[in-house]
N, C-alpha and C. Protein backbone atom coordinates (compact mmCIF):
# COMPACT_ATOMS: atom_id res chain seq x y z
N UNK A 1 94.61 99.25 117.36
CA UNK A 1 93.76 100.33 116.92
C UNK A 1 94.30 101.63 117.49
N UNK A 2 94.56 102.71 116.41
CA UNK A 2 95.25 103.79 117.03
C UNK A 2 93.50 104.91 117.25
N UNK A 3 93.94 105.85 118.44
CA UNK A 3 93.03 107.14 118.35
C UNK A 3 93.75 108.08 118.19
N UNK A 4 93.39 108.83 117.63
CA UNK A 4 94.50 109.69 117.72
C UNK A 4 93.41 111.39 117.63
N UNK A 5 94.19 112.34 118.80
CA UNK A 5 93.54 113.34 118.50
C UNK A 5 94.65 114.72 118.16
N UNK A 6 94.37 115.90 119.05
CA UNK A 6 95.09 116.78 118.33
C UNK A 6 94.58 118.05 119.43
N UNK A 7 95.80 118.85 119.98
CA UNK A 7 96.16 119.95 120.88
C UNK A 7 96.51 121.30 120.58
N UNK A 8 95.49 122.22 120.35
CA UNK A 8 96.10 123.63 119.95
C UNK A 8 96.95 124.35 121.04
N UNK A 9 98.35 124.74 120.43
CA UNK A 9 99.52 125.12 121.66
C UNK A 9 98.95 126.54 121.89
N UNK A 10 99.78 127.37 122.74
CA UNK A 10 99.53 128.60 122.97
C UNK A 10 99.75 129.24 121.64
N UNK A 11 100.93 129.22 120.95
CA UNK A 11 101.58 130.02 120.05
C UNK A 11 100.33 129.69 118.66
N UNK A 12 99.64 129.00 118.65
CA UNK A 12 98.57 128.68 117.60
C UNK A 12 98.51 127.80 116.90
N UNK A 13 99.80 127.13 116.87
CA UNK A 13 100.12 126.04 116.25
C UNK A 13 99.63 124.66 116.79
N UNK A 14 99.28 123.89 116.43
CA UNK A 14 99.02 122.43 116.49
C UNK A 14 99.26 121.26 116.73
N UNK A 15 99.10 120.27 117.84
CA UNK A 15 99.91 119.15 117.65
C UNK A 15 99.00 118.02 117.58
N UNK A 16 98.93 116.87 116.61
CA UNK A 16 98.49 115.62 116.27
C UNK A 16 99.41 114.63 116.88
N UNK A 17 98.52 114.01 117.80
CA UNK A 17 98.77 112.91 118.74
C UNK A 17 98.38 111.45 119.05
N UNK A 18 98.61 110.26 119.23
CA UNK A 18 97.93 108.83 119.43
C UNK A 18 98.85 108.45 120.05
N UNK A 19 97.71 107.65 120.91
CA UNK A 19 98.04 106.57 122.35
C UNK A 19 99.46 105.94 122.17
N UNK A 20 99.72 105.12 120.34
CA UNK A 20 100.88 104.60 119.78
C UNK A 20 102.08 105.25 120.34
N UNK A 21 102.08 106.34 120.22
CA UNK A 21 103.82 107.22 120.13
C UNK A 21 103.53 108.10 119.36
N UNK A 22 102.55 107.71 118.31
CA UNK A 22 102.91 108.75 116.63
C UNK A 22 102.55 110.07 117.49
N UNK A 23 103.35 111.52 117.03
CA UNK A 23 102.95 112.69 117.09
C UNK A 23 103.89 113.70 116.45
N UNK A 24 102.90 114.53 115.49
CA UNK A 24 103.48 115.35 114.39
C UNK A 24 102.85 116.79 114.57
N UNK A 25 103.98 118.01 114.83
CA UNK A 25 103.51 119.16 114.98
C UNK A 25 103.11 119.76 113.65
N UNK A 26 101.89 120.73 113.80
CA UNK A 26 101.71 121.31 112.73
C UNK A 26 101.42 122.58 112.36
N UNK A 27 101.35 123.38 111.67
CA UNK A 27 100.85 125.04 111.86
C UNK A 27 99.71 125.17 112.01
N UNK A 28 98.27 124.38 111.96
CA UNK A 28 97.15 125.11 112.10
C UNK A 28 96.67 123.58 112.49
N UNK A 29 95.28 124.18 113.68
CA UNK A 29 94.49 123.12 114.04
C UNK A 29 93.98 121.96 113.07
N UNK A 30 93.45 123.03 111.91
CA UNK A 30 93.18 122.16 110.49
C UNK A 30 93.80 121.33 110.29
N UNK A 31 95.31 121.64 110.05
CA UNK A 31 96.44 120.63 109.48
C UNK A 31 96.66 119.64 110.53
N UNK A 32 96.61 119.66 112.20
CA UNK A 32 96.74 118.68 112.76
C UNK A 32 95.39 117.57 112.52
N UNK A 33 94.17 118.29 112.43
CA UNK A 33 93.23 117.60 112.44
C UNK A 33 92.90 116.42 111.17
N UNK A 34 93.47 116.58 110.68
CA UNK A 34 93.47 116.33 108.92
C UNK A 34 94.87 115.15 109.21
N UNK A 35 96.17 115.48 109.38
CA UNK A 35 96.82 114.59 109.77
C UNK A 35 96.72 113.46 110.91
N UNK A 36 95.79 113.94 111.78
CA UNK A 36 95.48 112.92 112.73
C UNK A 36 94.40 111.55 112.59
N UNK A 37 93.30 112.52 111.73
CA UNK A 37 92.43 111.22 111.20
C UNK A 37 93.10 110.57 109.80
N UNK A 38 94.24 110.81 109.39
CA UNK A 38 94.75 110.27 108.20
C UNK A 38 95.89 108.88 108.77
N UNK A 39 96.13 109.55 110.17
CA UNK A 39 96.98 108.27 111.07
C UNK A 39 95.61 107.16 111.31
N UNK A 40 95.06 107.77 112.04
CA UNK A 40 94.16 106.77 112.44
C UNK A 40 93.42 105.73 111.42
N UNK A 41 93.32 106.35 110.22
CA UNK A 41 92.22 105.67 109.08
C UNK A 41 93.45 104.36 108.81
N UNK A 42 94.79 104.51 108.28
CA UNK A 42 95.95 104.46 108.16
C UNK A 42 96.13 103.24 109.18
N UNK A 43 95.73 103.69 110.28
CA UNK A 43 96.12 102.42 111.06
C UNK A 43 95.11 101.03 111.07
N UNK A 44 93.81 101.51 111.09
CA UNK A 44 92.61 100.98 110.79
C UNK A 44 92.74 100.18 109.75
N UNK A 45 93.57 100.96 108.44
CA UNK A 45 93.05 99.75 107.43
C UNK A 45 94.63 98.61 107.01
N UNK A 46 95.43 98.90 107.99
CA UNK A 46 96.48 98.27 108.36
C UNK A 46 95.88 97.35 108.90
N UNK A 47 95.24 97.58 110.37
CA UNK A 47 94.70 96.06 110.95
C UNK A 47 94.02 95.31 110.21
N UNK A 48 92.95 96.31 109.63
CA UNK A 48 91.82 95.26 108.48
C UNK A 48 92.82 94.31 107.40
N UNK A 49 93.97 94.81 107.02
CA UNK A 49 94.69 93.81 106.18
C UNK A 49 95.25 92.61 106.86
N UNK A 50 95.78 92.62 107.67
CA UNK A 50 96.20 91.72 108.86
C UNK A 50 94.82 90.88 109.22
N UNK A 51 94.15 91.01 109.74
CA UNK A 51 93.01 90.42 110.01
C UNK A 51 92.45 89.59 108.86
N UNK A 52 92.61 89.79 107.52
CA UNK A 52 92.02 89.45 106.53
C UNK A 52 92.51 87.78 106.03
């Protein structure tokens, strides 16, 4: 199960982060925030297939 959250830098820009490794910089908090719960959902319904 990934969490994944997300770090506004000084310069304003964004970074989307999880416990995994995954982490993708981005230009706006929005865009990290949006990419981060799209990892996580992503990983979620990865396990649910596995599990199934």
């Amino acid at each position: 199960m990934c969490y994944a959250d997300t770090v506004t830098n000084d310069d304003g820009t964004a970074t989307a982060f999880c416990y995994c490794g995954w982490s993708a910089d981005h230009a706006t908090p929005e865009a990290a925030d949006t990419d981060a719960e799209r990892h996580q959902t992503a990983a979620d319904a990865a396990e649910s297939a596995l599990a199934a």
